[in-house]
Protein backbone atom coordinates (compact mmCIF):
# COMPACT_ATOMS: atom_id res chain seq x y z
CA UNK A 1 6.30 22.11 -28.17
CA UNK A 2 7.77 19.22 -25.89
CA UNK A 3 5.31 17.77 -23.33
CA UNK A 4 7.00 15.98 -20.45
CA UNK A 5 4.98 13.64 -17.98
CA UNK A 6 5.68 13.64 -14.51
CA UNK A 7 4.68 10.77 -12.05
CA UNK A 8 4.41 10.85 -8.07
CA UNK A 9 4.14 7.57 -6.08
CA UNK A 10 2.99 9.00 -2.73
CA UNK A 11 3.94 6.86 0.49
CA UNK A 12 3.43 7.52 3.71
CA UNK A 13 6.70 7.40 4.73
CA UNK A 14 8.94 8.91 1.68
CA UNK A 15 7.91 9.82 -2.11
CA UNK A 16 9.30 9.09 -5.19
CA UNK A 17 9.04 11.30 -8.70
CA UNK A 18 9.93 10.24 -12.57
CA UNK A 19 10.21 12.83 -14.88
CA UNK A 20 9.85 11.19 -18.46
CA UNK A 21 9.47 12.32 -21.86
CA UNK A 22 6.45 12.23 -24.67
CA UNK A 23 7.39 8.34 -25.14
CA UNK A 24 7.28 7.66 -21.20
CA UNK A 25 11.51 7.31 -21.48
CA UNK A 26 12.52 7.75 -17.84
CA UNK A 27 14.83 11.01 -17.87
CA UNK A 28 15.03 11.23 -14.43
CA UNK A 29 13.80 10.41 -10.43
CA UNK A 30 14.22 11.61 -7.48
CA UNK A 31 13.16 11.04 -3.91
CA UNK A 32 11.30 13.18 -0.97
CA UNK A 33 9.96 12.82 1.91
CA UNK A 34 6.29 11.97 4.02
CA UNK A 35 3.76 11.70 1.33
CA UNK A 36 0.44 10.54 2.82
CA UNK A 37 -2.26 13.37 2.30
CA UNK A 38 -3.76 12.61 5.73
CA UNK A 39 -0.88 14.03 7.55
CA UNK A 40 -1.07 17.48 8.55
CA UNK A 41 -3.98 18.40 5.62
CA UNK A 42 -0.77 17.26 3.03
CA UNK A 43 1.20 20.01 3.84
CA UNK A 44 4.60 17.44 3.87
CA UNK A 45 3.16 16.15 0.94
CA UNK A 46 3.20 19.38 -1.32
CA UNK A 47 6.59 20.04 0.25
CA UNK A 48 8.52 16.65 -0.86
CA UNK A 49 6.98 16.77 -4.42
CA UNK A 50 7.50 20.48 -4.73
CA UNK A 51 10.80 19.58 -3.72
CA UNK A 52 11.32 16.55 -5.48
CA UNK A 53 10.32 18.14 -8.67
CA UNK A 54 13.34 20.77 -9.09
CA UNK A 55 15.67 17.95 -8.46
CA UNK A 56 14.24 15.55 -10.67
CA UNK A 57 13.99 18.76 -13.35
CA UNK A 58 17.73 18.96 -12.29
CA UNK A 59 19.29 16.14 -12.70
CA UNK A 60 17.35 15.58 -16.48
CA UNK A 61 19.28 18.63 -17.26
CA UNK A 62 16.13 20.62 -17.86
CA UNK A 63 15.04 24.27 -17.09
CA UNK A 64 12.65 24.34 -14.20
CA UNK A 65 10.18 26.84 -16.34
CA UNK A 66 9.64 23.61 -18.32
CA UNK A 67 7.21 22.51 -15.98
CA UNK A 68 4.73 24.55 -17.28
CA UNK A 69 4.90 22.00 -20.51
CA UNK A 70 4.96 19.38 -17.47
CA UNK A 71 1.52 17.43 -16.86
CA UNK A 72 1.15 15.75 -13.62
CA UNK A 73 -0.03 12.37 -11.85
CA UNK A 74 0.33 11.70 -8.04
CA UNK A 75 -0.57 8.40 -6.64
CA UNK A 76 -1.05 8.91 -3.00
CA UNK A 77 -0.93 7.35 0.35
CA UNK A 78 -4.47 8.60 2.11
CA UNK A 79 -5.34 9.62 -1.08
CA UNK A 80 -8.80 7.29 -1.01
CA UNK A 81 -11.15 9.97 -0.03
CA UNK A 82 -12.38 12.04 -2.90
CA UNK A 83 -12.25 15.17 -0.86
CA UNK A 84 -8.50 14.89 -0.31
CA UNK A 85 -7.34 14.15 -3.98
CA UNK A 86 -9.33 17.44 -4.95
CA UNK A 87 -8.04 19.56 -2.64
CA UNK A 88 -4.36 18.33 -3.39
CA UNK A 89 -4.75 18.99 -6.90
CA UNK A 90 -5.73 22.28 -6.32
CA UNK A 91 -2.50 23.22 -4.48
CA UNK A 92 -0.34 25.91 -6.08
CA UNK A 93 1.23 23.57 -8.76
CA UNK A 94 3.76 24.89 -11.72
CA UNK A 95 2.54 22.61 -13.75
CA UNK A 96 0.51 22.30 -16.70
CA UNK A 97 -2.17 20.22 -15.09
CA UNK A 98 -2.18 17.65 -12.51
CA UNK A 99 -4.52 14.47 -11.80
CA UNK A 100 -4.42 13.01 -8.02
CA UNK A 101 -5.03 9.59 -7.78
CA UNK A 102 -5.22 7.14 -4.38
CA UNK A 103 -1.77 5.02 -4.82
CA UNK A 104 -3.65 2.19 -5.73
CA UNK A 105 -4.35 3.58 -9.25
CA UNK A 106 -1.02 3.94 -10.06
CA UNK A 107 -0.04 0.19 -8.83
CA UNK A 108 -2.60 -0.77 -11.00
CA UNK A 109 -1.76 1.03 -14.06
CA UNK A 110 2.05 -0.03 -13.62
CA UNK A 111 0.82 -3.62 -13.04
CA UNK A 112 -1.41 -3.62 -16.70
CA UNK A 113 0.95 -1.15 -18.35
CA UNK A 114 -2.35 0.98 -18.28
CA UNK A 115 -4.76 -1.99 -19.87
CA UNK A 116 -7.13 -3.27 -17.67
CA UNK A 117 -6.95 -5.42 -15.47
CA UNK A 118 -6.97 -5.71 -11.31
CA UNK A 119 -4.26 -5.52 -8.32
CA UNK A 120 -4.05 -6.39 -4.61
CA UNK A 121 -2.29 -4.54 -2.96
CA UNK A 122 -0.73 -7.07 0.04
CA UNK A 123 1.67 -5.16 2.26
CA UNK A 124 1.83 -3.91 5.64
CA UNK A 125 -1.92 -2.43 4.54
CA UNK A 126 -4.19 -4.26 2.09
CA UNK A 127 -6.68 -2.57 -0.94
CA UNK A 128 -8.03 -4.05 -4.20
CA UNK A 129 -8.64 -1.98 -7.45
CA UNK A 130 -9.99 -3.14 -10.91
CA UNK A 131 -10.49 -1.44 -14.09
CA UNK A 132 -13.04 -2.96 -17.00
CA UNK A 133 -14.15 -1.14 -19.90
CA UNK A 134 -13.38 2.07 -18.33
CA UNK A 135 -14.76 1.48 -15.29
CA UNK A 136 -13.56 1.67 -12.32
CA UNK A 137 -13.89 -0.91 -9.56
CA UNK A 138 -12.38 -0.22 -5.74
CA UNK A 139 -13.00 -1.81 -2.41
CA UNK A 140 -10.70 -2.68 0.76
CA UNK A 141 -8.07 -0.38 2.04
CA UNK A 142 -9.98 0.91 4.74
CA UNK A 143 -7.50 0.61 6.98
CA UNK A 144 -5.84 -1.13 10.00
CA UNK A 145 -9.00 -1.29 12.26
CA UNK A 146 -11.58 -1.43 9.84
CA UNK A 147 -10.08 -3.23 7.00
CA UNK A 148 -6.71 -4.67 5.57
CA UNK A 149 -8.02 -8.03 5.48
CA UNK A 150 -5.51 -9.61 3.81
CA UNK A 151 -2.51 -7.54 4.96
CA UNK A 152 0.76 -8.77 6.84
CA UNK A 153 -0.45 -6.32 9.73
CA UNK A 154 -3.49 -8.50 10.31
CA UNK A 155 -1.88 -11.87 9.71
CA UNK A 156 0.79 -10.34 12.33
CA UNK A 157 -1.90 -9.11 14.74
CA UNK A 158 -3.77 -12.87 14.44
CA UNK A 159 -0.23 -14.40 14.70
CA UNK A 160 0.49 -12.29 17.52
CA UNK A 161 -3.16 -13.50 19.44
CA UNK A 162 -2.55 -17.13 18.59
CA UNK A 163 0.67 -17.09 20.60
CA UNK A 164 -1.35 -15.98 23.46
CA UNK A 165 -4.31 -18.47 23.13
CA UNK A 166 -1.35 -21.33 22.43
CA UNK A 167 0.33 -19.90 25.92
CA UNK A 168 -3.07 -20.08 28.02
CA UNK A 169 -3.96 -23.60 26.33
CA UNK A 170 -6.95 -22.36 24.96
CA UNK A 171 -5.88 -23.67 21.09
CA UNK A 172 -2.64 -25.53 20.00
CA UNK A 173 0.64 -24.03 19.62
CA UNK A 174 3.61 -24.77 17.25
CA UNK A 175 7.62 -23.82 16.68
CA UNK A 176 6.63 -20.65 15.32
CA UNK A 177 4.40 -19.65 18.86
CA UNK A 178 7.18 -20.26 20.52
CA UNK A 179 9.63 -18.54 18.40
CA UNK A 180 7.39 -15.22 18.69
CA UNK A 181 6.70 -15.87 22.41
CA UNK A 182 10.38 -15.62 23.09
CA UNK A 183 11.06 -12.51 21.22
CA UNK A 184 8.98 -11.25 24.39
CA UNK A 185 11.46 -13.20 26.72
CA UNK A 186 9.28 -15.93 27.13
CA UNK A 187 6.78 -14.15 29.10
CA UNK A 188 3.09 -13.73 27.81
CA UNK A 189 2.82 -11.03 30.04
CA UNK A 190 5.09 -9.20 28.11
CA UNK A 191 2.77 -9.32 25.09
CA UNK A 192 0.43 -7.81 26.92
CA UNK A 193 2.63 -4.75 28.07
CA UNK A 194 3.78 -4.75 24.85
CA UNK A 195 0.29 -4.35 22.79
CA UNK A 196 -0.34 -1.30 25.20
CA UNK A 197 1.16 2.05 23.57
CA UNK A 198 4.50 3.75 24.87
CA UNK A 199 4.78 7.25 23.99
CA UNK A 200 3.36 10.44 25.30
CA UNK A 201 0.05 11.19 23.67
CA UNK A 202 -2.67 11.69 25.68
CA UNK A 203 -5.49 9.32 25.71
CA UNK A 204 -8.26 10.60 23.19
CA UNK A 205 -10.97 12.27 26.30
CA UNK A 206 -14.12 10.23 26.88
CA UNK A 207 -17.40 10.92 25.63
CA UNK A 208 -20.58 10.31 26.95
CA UNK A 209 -21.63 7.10 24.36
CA UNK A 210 -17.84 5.73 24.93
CA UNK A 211 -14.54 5.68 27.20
CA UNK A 212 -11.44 7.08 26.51
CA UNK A 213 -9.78 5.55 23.48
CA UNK A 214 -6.36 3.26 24.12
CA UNK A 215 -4.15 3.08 21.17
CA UNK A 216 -2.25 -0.01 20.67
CA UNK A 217 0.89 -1.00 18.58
CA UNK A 218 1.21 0.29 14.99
CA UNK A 219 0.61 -1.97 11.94
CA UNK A 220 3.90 -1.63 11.00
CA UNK A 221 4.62 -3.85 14.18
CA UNK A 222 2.64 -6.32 13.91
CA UNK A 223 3.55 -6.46 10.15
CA UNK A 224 6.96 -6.92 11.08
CA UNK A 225 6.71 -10.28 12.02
CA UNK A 226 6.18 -11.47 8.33
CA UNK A 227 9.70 -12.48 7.80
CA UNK A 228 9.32 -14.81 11.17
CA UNK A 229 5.78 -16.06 9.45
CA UNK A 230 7.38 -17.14 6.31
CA UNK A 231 10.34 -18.87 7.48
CA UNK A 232 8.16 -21.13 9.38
CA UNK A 233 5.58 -21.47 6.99
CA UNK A 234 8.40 -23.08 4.71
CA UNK A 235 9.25 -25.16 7.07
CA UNK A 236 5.66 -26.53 7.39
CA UNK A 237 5.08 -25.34 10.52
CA UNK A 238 1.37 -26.12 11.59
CA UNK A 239 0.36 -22.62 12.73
CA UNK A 240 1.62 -20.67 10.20
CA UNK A 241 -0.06 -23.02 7.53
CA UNK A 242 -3.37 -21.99 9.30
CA UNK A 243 -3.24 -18.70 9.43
CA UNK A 244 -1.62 -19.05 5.31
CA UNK A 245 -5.24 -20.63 4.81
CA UNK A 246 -6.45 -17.78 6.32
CA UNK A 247 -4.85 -15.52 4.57
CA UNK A 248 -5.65 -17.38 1.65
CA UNK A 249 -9.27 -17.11 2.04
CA UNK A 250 -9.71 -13.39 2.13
CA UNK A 251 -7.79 -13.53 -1.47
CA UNK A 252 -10.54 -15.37 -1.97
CA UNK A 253 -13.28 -13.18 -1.26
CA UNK A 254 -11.28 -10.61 -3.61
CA UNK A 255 -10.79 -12.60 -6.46
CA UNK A 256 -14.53 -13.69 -6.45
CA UNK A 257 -15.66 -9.97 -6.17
CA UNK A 258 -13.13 -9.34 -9.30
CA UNK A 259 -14.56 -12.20 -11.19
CA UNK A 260 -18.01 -10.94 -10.68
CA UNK A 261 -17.17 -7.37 -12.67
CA UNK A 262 -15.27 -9.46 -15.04
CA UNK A 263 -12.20 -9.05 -14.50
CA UNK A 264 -10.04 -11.49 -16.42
CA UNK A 265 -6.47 -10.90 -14.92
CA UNK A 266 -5.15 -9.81 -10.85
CA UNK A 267 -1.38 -8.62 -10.35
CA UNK A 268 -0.20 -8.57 -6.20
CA UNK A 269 1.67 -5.57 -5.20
CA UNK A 270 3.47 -4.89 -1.89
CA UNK A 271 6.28 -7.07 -0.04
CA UNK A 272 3.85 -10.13 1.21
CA UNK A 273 2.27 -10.17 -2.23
CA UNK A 274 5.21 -10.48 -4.39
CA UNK A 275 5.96 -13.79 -1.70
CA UNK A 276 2.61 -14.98 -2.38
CA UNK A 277 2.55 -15.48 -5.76
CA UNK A 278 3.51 -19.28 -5.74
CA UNK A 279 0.39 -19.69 -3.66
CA UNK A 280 -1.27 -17.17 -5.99
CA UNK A 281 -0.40 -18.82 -8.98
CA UNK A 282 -0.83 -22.56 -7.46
CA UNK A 283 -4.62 -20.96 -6.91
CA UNK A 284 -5.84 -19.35 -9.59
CA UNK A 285 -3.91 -20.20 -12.68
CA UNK A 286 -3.36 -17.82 -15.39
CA UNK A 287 -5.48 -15.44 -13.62
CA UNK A 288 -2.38 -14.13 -12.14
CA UNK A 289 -0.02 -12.04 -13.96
CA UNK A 290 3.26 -10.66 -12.58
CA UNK A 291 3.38 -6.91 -12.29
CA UNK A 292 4.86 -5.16 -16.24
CA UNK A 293 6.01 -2.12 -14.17
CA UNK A 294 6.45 -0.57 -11.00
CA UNK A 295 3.74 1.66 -9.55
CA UNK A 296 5.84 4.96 -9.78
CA UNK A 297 5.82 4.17 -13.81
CA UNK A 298 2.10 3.79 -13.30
CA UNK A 299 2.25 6.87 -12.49
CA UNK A 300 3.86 8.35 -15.71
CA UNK A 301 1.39 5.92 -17.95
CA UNK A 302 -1.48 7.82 -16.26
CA UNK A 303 -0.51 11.11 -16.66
CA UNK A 304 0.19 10.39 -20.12
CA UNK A 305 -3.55 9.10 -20.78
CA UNK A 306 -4.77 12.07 -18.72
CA UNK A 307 -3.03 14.58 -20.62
CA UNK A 308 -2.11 13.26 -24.35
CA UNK A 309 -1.49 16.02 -26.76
């Protein structure tokens, strides 16, 4: 009986799915939408992979009752609590069985080509995964207000208060200050108004241990001024090299904790990490390997060593 292997890679804006065959040969992907479980109990989620399924089923040319000789890995966004993975997996599924992973599995897994190994994830969000010996080894991705140390939502939100300080003449500022103080017109007060949210939601209500709850700009924004980062820091400017060492030094704290659970080889995922890896590499030598696959193939070589005939 042909087996087929289907891999999910989860984000919390859009999904992707790769149907592939016994040998992990690609046969076919397609694309849906939302994918992070923490939105609305994953109820979008189980929509764009239910979805994405019969068109990736339809463009390999393959009857949808194949699925039931289908086995199934989803790497997903908000998929690091262990409560949420379960309850995912247990959704309504046609296929044969199903394993739900947090995404950073399957960026791992694509990174090694399923071997051990470890992976930072360095993108708008931040997270750090290892696997020795068959054991598995997680920490960061916590999130925006807790965590994502070394993600280009943090080194926006720092750049973004350094401007400010550099304005009042509380620390020194640079070209690239400037260049972010006049995206605001020049006017620090601006910022300010700017940091404060702008849409309709209510203010979470007050409690008697703590007031009402502000939200502020998205990570997304302040990770959006990663492109401005970089061209300065090539440029040497003085600011951005400072917050680079920053940046820099929470790798740091990564790599040691990798080291210490012997891990003997780090890939970086995510859109700042792939620019990092001159630094990386300047760093730590031939601790750094670039990625073997993509993390939606990740995907496929886990199902594949969930669910091997």
């Amino acid at each position: 009986m042909t087996r087929y292997y289907l891999g999910v890679d989860g984000g919390g804006t859009n999904c992707r799915i790769r149907l592939a065959d016994e040998n992990l040969v690609t046969l076919a992907d397609a694309a849906g939408g939302r994918s992070n479980l923490q939105i609305d109990a994953g109820d979008p989620a189980f929509r764009s992979i239910t979805e994405g399924t019969r068109e990736v089923f339809a463009k390999a040319g393959i009857d949808f009752s194949q699925t039931a000789n289908t086995y199934g890995c989803f790497g997903m966004a908000g998929g690091r609590l262990p409560s949420a993975r379960d309850a995912f997996a247990a959704r309504p599924w046609p296929f044969a069985a199903v394993k739900v992973y947090d995404d950073i599995d399957i960026a791992r897994a694509g990174a090694h080509g399923g071997e051990d190994g470890a992976v930072i994830i360095v993108g708008t969000g931040s997270a750090a995964l290892a696997m020795v010996k068959g054991e598995r080894h997680q920490c960061g991705g916590w999130g925006f207000h807790i965590g994502d140390q070394m993600s280009g939502a943090i080194l926006g939100r720092e750049l973004v208060r350094r401007t400010v300080e550099a304005t009042d003449g509380l620390v020194d500022g640079s070209p690239l200050t400037e260049s972010v103080l006049n995206r605001f017109g020049g006017d620090i007060n601006a910022i300010m108004e700017w940091s404060f949210p702008k849409d309709d939601r209510p203010a979470i209500a007050a409690t008697a241990n703590a007031p009402a709850t502000l939200l502020g700009r998205a990570p997304a924004e302040f990770g959006a001024l990663m492109p401005l980062f970089f061209e300065y820091f090539e440029k040497g400017d003085a600011v951005a090299e400072e917050l680079m060492a920053l940046e820099l030094g929470y790798i740091d704290n990564y790599v040691k904790w990798f080291k210490a659970r012997g891990v003997g080889k780090m890939a970086a995922v995510g859109g700042f990490g792939t620019r990092l890896y001159p630094l990386l590499i300047a760093r730590y030598g031939d601790f750094i390997v670039h990625p073997q696959h993509e993390p939606l193939h990740g995907a496929v070589i886990l199902a594949k060593q969930n669910f091997a005939a």
